[in-house]
N, C-alpha and C. Protein backbone atom coordinates (compact mmCIF):
# COMPACT_ATOMS: atom_id res chain seq x y z
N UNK A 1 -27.45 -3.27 26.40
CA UNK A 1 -27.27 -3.18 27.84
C UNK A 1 -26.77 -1.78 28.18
N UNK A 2 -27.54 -0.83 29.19
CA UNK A 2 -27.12 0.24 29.63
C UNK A 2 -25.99 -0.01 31.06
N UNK A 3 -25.19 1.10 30.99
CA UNK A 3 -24.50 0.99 32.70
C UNK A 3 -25.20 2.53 33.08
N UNK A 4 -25.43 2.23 34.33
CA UNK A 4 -25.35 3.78 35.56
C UNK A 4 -24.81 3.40 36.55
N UNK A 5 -24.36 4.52 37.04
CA UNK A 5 -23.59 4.73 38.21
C UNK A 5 -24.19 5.40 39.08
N UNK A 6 -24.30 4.65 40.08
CA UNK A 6 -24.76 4.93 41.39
C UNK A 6 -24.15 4.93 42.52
N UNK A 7 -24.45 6.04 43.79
CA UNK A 7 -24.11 5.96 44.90
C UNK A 7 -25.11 5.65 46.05
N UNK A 8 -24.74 4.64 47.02
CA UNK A 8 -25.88 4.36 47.25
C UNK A 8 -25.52 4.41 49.60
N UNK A 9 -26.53 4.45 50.12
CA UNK A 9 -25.96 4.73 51.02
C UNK A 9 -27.02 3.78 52.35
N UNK A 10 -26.51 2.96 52.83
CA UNK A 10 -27.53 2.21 53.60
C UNK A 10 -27.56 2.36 55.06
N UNK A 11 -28.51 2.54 55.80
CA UNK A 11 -29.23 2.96 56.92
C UNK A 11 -28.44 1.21 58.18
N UNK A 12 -28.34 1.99 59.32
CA UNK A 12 -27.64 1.63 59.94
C UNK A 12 -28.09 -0.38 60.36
N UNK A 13 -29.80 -0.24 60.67
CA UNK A 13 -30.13 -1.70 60.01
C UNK A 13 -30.21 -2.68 58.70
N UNK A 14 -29.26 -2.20 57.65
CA UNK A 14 -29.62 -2.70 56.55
C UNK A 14 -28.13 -3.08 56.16
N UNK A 15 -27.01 -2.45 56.89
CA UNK A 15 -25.68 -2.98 56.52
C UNK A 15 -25.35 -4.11 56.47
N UNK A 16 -25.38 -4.94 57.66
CA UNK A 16 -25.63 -6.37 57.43
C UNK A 16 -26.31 -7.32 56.86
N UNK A 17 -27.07 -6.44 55.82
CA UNK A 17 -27.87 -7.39 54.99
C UNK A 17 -27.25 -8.24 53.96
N UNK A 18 -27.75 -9.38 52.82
CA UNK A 18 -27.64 -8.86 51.65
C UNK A 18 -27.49 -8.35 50.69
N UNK A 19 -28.10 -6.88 50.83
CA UNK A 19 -29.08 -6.22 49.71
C UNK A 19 -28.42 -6.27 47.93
N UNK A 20 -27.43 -6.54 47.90
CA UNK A 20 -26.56 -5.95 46.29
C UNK A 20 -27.47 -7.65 46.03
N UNK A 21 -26.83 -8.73 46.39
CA UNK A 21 -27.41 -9.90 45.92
C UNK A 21 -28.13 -9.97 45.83
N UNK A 22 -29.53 -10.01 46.67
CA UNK A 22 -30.88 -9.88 46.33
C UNK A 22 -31.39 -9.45 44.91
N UNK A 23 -30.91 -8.17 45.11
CA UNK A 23 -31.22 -6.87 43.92
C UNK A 23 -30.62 -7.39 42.24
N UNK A 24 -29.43 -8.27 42.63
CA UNK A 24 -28.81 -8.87 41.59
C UNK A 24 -29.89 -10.65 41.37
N UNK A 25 -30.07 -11.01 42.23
CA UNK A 25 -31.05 -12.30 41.55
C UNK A 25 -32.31 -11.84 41.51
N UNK A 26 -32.92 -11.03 42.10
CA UNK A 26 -34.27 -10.66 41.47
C UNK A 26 -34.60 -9.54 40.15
N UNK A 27 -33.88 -8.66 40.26
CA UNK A 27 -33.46 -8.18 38.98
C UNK A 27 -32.94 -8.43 37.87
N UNK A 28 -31.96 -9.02 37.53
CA UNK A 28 -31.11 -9.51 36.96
C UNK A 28 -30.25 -8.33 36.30
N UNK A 29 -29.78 -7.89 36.99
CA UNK A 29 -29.06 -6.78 36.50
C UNK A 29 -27.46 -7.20 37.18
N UNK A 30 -26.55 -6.59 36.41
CA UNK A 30 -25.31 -6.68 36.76
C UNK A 30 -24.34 -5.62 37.41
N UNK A 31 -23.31 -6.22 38.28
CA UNK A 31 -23.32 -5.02 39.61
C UNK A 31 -21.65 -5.11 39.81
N UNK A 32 -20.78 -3.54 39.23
CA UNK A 32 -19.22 -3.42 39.73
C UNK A 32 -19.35 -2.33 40.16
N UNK A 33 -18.49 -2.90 41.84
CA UNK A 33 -18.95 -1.89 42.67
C UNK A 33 -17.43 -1.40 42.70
N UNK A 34 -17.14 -0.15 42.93
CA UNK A 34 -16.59 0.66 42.41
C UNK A 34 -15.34 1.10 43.30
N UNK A 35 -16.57 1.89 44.61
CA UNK A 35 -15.86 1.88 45.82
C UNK A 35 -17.00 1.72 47.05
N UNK A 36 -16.45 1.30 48.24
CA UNK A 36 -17.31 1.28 49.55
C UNK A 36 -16.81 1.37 50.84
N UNK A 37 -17.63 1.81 51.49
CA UNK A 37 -16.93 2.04 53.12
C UNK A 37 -18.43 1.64 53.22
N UNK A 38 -18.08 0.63 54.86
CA UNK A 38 -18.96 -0.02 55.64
C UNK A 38 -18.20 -0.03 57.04
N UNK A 39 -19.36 0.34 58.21
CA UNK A 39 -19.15 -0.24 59.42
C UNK A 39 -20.17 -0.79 60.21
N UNK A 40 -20.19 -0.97 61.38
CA UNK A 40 -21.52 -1.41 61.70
C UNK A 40 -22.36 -0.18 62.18
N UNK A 41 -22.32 0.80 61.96
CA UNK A 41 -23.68 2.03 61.57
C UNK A 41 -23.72 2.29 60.73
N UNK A 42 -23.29 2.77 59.23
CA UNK A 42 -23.65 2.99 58.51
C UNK A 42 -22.44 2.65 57.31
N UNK A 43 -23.75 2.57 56.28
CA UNK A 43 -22.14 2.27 55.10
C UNK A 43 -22.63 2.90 53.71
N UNK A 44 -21.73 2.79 52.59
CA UNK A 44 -21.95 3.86 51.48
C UNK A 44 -20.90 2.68 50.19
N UNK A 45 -21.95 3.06 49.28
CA UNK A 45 -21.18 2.31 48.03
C UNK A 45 -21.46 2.90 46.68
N UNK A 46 -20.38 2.89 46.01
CA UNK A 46 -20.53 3.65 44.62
C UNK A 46 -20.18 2.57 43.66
N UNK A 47 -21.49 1.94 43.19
CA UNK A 47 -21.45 0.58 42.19
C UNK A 47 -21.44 1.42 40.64
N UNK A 48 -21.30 0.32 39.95
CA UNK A 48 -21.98 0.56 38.19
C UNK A 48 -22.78 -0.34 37.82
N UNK A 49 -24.18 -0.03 37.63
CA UNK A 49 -25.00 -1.06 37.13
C UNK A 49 -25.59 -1.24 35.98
N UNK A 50 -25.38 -2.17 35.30
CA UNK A 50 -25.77 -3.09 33.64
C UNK A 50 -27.12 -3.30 33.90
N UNK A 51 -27.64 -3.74 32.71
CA UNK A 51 -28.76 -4.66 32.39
C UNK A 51 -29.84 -3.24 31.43
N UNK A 52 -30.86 -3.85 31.07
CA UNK A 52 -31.77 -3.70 30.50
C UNK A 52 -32.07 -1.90 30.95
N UNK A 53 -33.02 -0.68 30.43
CA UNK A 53 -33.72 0.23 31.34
C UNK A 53 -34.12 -0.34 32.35
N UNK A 54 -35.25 -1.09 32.12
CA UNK A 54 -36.50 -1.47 32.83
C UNK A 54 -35.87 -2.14 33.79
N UNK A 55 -35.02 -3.40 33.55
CA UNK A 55 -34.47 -3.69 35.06
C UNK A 55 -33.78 -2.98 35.87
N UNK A 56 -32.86 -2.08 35.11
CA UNK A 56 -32.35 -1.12 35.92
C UNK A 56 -33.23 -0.39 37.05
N UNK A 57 -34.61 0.27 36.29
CA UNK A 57 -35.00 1.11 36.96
C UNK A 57 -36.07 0.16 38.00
N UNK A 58 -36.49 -0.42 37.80
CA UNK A 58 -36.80 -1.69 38.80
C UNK A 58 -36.00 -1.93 39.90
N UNK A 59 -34.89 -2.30 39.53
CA UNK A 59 -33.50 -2.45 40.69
C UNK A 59 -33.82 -0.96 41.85
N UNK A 60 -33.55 0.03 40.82
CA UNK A 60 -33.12 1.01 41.87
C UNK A 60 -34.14 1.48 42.68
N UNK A 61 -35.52 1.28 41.80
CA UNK A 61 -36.67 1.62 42.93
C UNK A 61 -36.91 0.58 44.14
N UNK A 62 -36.72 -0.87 43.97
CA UNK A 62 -36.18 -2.02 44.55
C UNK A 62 -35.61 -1.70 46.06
N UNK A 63 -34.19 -0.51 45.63
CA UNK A 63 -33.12 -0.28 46.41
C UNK A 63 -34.26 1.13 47.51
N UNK A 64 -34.41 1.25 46.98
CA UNK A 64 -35.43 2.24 47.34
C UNK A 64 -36.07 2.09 48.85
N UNK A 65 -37.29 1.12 47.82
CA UNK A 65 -38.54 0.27 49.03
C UNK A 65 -37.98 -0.12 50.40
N UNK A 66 -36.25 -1.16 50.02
CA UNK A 66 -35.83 -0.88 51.27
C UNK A 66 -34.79 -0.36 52.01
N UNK A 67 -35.37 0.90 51.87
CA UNK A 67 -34.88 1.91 53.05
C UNK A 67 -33.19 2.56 52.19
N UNK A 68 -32.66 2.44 51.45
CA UNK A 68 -31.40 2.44 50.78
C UNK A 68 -31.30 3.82 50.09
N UNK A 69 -30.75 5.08 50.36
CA UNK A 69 -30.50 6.26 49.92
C UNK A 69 -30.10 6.05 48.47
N UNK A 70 -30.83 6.21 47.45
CA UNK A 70 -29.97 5.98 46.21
C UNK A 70 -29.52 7.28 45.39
N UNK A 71 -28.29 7.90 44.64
CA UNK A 71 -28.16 9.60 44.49
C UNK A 71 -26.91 8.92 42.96
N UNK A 72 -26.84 10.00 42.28
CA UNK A 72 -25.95 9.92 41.39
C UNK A 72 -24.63 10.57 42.17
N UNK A 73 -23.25 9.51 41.71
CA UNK A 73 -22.21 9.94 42.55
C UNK A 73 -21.44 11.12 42.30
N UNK A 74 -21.75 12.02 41.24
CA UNK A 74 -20.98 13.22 41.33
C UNK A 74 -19.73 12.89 41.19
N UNK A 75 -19.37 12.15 40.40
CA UNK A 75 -17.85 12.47 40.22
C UNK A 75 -16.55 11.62 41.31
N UNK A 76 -17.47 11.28 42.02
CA UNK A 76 -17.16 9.65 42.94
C UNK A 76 -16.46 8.72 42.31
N UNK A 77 -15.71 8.55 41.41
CA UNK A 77 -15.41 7.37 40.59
C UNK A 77 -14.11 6.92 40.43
N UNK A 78 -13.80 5.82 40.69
CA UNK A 78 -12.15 5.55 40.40
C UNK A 78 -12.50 5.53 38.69
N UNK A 79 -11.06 5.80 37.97
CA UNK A 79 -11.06 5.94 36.67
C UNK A 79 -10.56 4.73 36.53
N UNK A 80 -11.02 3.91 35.11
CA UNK A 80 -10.54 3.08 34.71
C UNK A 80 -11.60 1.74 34.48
């Protein structure tokens, strides 16, 4: 099982979604999210995600399709 860390940043209709769950039962990948700020325009989250390559990279193109800024966090990270 690989982890990456991602920052991910969602568009002002998509905050109220789902999306981490979805991405977690259709993928099957595993998801500690790290840190996040959300409001109702826009919100931003810096997860760590498990599972397989292939699901991984599935997931994140996934995160992609809808509408979801996905970027490596640069150093974004609580330690520990």
């Amino acid at each position: 099982m690989t982890n990456k860390r991602l920052h991910l940043t969602f568009p002002e209709q998509l905050v109220q979604q789902p999306i981490i769950s979805h991405m977690v039962k259709e993928h099957g990948v595993e998801v500690n999210i790290r840190r996040a700020d959300v409001d109702e325009h826009v919100g931003w989250m810096v997860l760590e995600l498990s599972g397989s390559d292939e699901a991984m990279g599935a997931a994140v193109e996934w995160l992609r399709g809808q509408g979801i800024q996905v970027n490596d966090p640069d150093g974004d990270i609580v330690a520990g």
